[in-house]
C-alpha atoms as a PDB file:
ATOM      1  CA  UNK A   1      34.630  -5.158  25.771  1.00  0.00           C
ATOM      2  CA  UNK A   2      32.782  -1.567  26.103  1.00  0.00           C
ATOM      3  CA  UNK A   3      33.630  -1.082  22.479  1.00  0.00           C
ATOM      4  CA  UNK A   4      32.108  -4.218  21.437  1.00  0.00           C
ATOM      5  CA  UNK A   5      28.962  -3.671  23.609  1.00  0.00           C
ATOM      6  CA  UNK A   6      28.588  -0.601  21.927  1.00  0.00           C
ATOM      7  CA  UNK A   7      28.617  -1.216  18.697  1.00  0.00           C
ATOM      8  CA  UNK A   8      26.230  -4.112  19.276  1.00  0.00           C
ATOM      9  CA  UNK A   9      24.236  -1.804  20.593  1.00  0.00           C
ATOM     10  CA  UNK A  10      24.090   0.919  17.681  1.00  0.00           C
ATOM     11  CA  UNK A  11      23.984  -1.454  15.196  1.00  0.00           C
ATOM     12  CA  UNK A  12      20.094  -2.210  15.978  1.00  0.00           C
ATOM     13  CA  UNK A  13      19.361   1.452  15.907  1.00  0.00           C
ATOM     14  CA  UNK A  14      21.207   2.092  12.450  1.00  0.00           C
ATOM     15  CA  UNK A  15      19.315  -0.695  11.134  1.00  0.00           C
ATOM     16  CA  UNK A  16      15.793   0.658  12.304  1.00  0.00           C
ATOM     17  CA  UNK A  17      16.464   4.180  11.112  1.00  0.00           C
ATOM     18  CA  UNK A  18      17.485   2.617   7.249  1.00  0.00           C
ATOM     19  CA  UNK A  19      14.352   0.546   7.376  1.00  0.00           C
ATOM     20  CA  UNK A  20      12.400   3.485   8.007  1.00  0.00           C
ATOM     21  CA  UNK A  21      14.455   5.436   5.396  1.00  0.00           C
ATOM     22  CA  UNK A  22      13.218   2.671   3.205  1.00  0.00           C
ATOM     23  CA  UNK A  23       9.504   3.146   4.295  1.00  0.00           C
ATOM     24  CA  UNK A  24       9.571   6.851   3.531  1.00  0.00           C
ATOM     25  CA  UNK A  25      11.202   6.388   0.165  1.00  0.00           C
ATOM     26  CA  UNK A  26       8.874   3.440  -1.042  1.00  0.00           C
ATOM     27  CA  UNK A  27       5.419   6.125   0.223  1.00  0.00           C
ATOM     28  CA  UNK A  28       7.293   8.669  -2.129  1.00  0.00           C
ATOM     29  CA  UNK A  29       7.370   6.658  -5.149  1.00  0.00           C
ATOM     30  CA  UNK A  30       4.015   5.796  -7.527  1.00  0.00           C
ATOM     31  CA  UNK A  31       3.495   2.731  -9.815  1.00  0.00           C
ATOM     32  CA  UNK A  32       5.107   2.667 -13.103  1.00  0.00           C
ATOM     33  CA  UNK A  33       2.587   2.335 -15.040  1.00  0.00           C
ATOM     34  CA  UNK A  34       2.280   1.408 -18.821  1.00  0.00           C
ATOM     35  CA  UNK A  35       4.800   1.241 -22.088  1.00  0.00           C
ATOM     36  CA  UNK A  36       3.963   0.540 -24.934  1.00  0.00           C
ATOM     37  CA  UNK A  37       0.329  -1.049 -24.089  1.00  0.00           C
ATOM     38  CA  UNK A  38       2.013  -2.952 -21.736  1.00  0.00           C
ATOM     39  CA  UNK A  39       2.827  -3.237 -17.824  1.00  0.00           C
ATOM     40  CA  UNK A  40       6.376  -1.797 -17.225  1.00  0.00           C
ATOM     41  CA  UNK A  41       9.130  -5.221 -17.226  1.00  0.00           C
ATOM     42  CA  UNK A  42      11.101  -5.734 -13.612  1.00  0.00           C
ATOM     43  CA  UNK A  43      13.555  -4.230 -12.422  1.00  0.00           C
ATOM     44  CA  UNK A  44      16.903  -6.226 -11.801  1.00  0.00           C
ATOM     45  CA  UNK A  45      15.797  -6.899  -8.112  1.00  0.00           C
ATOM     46  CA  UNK A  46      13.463 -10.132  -6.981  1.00  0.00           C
ATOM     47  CA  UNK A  47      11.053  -7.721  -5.167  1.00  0.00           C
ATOM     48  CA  UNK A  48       8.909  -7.932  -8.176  1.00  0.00           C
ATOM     49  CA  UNK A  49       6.672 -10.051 -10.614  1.00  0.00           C
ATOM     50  CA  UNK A  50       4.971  -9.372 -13.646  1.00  0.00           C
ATOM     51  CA  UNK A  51       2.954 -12.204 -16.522  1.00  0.00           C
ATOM     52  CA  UNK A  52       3.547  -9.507 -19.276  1.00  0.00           C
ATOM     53  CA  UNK A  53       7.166 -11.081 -19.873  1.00  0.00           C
ATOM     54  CA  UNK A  54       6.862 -14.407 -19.834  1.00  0.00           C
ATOM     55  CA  UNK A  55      10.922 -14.600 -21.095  1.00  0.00           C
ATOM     56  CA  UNK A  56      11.957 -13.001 -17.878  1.00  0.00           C
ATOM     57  CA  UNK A  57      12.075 -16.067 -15.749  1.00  0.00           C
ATOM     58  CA  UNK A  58      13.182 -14.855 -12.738  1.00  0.00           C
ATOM     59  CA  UNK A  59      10.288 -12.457 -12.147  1.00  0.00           C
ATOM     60  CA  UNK A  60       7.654 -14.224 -14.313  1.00  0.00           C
ATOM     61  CA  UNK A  61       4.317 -15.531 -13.190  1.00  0.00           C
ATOM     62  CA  UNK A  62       1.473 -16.943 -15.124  1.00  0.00           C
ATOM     63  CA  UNK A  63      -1.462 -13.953 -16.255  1.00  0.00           C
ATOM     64  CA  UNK A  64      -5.094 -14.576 -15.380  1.00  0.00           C
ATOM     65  CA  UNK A  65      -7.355 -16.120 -17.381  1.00  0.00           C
ATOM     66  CA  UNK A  66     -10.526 -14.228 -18.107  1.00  0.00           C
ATOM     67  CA  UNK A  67     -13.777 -16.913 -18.935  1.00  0.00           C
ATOM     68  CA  UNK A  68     -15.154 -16.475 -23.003  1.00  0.00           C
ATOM     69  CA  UNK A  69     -18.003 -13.378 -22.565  1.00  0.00           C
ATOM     70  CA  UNK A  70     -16.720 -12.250 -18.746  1.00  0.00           C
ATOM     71  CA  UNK A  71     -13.801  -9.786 -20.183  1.00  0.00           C
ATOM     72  CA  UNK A  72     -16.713  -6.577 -19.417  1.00  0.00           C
ATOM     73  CA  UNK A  73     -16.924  -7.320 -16.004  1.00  0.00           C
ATOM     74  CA  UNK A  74     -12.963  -8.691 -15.624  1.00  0.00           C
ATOM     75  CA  UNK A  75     -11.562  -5.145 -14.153  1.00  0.00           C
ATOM     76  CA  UNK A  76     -14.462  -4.388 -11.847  1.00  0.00           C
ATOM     77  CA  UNK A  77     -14.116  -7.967 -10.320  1.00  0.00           C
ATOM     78  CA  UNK A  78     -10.227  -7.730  -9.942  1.00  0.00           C
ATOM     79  CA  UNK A  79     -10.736  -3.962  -8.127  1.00  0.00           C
ATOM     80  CA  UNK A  80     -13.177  -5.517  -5.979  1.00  0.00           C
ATOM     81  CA  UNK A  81     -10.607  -8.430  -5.086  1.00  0.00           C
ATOM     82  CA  UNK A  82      -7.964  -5.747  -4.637  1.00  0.00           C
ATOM     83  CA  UNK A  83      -9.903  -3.188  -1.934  1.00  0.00           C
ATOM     84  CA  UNK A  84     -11.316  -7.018  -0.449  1.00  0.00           C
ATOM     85  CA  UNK A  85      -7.152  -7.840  -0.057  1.00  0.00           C
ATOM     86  CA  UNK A  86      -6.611  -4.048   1.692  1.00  0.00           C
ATOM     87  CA  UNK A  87      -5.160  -2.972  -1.341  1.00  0.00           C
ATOM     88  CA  UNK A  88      -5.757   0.987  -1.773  1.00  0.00           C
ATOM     89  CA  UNK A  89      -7.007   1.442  -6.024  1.00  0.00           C
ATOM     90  CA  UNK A  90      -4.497   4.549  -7.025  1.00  0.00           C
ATOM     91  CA  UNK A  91      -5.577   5.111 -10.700  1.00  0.00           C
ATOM     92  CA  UNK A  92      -8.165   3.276 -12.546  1.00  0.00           C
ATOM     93  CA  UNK A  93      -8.788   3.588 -16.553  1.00  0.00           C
ATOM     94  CA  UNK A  94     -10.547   1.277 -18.808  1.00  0.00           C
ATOM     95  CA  UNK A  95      -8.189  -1.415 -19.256  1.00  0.00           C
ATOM     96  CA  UNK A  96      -5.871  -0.281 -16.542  1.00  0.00           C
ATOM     97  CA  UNK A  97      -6.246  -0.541 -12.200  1.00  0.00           C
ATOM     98  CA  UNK A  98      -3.152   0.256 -10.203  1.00  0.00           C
ATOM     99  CA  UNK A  99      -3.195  -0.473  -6.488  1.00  0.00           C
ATOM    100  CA  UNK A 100      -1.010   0.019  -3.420  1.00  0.00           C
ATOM    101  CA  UNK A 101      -0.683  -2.376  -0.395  1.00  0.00           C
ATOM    102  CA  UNK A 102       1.180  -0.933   2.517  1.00  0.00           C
ATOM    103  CA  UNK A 103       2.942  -3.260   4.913  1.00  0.00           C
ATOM    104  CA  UNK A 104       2.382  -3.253   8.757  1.00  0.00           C
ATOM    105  CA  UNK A 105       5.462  -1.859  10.779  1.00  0.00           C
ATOM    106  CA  UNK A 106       7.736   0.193   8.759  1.00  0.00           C
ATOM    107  CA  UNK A 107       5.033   0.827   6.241  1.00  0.00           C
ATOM    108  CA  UNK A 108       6.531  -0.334   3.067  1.00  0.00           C
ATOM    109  CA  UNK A 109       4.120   0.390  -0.135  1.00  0.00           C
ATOM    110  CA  UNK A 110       4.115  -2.157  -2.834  1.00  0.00           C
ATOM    111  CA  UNK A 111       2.544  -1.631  -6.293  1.00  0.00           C
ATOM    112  CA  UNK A 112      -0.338  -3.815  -7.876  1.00  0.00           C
ATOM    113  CA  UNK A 113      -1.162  -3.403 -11.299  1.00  0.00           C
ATOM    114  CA  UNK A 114      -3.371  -4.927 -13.429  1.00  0.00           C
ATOM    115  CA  UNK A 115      -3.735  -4.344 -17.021  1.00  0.00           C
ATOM    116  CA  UNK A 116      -6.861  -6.123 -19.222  1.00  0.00           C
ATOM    117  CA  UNK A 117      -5.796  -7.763 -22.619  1.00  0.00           C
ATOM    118  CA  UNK A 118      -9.513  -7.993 -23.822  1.00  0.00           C
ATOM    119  CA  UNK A 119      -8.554  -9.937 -27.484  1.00  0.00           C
ATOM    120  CA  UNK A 120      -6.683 -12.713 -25.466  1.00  0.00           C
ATOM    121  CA  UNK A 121      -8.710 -12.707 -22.489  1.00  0.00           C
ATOM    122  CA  UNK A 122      -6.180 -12.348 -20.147  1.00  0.00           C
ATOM    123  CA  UNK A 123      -5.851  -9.971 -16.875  1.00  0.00           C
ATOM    124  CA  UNK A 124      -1.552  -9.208 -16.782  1.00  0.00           C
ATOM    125  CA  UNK A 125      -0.602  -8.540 -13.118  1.00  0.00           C
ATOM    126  CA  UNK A 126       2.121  -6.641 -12.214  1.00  0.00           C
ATOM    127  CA  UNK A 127       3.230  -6.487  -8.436  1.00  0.00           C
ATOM    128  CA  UNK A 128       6.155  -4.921  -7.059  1.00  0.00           C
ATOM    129  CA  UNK A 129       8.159  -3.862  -3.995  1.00  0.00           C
ATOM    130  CA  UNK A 130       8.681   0.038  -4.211  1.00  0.00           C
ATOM    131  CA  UNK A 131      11.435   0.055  -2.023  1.00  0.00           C
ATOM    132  CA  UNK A 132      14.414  -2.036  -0.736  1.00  0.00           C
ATOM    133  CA  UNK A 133      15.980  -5.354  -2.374  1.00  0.00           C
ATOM    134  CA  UNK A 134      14.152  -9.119  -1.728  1.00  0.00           C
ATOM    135  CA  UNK A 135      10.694  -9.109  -1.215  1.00  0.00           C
ATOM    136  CA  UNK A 136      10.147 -12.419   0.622  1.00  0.00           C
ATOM    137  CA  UNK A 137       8.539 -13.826  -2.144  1.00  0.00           C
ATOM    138  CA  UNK A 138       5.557 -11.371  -1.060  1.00  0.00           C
ATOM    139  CA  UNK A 139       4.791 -10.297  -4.145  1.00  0.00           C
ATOM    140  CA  UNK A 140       4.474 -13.425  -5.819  1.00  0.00           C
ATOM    141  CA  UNK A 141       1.952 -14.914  -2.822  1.00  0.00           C
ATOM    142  CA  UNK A 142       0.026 -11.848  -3.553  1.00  0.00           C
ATOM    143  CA  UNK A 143      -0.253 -12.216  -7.316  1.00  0.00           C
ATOM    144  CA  UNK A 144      -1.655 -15.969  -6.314  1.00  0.00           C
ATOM    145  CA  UNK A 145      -3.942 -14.467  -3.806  1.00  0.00           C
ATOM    146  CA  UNK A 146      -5.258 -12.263  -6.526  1.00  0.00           C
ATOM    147  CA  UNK A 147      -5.680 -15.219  -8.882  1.00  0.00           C
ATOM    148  CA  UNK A 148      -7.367 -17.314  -6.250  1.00  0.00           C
ATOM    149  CA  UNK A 149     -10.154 -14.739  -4.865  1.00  0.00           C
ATOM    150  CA  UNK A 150     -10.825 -13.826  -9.042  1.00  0.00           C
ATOM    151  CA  UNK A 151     -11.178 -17.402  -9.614  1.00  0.00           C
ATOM    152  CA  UNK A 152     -14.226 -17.210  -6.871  1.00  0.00           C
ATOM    153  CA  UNK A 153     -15.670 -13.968  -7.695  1.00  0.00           C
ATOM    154  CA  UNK A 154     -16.080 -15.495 -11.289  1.00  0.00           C
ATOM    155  CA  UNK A 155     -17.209 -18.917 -10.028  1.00  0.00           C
ATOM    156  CA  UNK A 156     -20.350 -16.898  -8.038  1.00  0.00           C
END
């Protein structure tokens, strides 16, 4: 009975010391950037989504369109949705924003990035967990979130 209590009892704190083993290895960590002209494809983990392979149907999601004669202004209205969503803007080139969103407890850090496609008019998001296994489908509600707030920026 002791033995049981016990190990109900440690079991808690081993989980709350790997969660936070988690946190510190996702702050570590930096987005992965571009290959080839292109957002880096998913990892074998559902903790991540990306438009730029549309043939990866587990992690796919739909890219953003960009209106005919907005693609200028496309990248300053997407970093202005991300710092408006808490996001923190890491690197930022022409055709290129990468963001980080940390989480509230154990501080996880996911990776947003955003890459322009000016000749298609497209925005490809990339958003991924840094750390850890299943996201919760996070990722995926933020990509949407990210779609919807454009969508009213542009309307404005």
């Amino acid at each position: 009975m002791k033995k049981n209590l016990l190990v109900l009892s440690v079991f808690p704190i081993i989980a709350l010391i790997l969660f936070f083993a988690l946190s510190l290895l996702s702050r570590s960590e930096s987005a992965a950037g571009v290959i080839n002209e292109k957002l880096t494809p998913c990892p074998d983990k559902p903790n991540c989504v990306c438009s730029e392979f549309p043939d990866d149907a587990s992690h796919a999601i739909a890219p953003i369109q960009i209106p005919a004669g907005m693609e200028e202004s496309a990248l300053s209205l997407a970093k202005e949705v991300l710092i408006e969503m808490g996001g923190e803007i890491q690197s930022e080139r022409d055709d290129y924003l990468a963001a980080t969103f940390t989480s509230g407890f154990f501080r996880f850090v996911d990776d947003v990035e955003i890459r322009l496609e000016r000749e298609s008019s497209l925005i490809h998001v990339r958003s991924a967990s840094r750390a850890g296994y299943s996201d919760m489908g996070v990722n995926q509600i933020r990509v949407e979130e990210i779609r919807l707030l454009f969508g009213e920026k542009i309307q404005k």
